[in-house]
C-alpha atoms as a PDB file:
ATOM      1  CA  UNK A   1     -18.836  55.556 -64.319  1.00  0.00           C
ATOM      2  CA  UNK A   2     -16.331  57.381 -62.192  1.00  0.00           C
ATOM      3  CA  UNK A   3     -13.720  55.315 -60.869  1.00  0.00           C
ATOM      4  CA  UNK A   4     -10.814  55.131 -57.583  1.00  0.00           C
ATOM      5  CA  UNK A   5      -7.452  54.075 -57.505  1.00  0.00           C
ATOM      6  CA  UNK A   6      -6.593  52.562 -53.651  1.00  0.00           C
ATOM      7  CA  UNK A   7      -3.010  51.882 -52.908  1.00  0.00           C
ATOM      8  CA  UNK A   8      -2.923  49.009 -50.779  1.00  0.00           C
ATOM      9  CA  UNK A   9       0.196  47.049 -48.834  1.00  0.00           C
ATOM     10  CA  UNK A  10       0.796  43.492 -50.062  1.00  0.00           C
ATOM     11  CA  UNK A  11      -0.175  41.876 -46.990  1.00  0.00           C
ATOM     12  CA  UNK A  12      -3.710  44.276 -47.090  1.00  0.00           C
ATOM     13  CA  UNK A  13      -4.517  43.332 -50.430  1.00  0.00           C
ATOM     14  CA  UNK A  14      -4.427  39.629 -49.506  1.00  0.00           C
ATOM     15  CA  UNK A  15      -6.426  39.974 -46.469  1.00  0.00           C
ATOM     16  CA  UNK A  16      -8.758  41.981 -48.982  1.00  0.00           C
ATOM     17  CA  UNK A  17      -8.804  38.898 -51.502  1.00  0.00           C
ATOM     18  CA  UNK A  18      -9.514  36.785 -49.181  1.00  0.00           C
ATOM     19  CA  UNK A  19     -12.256  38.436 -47.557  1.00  0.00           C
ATOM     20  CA  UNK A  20     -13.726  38.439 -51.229  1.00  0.00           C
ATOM     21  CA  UNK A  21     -13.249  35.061 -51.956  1.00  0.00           C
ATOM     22  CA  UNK A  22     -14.987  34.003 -48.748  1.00  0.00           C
ATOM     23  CA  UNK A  23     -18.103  35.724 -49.542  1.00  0.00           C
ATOM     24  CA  UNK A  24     -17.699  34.641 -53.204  1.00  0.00           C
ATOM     25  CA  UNK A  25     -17.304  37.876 -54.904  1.00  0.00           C
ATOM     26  CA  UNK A  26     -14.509  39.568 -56.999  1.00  0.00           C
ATOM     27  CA  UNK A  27     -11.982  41.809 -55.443  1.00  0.00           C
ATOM     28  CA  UNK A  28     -13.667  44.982 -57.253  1.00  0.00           C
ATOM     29  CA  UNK A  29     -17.409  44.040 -56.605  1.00  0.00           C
ATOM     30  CA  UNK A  30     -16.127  43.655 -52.368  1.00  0.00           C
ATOM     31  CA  UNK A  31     -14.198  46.929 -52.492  1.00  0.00           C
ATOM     32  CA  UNK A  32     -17.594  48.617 -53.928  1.00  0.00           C
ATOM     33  CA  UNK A  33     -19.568  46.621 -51.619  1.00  0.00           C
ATOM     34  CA  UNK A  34     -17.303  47.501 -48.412  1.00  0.00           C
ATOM     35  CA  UNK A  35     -16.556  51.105 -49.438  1.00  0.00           C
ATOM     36  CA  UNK A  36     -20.752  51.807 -49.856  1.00  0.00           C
ATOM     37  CA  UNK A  37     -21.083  50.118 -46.398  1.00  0.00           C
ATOM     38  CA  UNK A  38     -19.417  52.064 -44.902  1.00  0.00           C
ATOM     39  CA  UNK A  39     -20.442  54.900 -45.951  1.00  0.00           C
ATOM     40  CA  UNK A  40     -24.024  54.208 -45.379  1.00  0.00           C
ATOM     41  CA  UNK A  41     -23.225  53.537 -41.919  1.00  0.00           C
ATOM     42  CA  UNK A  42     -21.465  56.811 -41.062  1.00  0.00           C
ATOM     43  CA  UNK A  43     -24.518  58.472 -43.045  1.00  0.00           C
ATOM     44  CA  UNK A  44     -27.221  56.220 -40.525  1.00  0.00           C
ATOM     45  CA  UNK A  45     -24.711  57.378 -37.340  1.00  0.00           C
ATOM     46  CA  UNK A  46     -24.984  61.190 -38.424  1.00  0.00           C
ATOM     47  CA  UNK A  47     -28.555  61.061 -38.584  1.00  0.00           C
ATOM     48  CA  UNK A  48     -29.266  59.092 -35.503  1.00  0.00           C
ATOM     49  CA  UNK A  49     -27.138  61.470 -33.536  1.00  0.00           C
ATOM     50  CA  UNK A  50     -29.623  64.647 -34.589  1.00  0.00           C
ATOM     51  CA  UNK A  51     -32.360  62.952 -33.750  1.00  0.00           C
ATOM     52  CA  UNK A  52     -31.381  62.194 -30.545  1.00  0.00           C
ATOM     53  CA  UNK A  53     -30.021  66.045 -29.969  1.00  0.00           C
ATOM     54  CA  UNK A  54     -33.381  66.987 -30.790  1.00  0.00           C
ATOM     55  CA  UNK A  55     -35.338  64.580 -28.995  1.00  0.00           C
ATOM     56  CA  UNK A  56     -32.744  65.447 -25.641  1.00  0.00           C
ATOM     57  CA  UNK A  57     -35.759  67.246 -23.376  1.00  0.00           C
ATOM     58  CA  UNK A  58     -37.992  64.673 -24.178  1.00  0.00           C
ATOM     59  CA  UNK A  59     -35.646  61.870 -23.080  1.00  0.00           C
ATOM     60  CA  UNK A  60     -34.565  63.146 -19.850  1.00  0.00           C
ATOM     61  CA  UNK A  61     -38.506  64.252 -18.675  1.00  0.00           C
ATOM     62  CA  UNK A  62     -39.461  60.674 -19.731  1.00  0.00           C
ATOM     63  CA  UNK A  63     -36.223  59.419 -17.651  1.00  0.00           C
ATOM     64  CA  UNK A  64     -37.929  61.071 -14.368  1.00  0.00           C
END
């Protein structure tokens, strides 16, 4: 599998370990998890936003 090196500060990296260890997970499987999230999310935002360009007229004659 392809892999990505991240440079982080010290004081980042501990915030990062210890948002790992609070869910119980390793540093690497939380970066993947975090990284995909987010991701996902921008992906969900992108679409949402065309749909509602598209759906526009509809909106505003059902707003009347």
């Amino acid at each position: 599998m392809p892999g990505l090196s991240i440079l982080f500060t010290d004081e980042e990296l501990e915030r990062i370990r210890e948002a790992a260890a609070r869910d119980g997970l390793s540093l690497k499987a939380y970066a993947h998890n975090v990284v995909v999230a987010v991701a996902s999310t921008d992906r969900i935002g992108d679409i949402a936003a065309g749909v509602a360009a598209r759906s526009k007229e509809l909106n505003e004659r059902l707003a009347r």
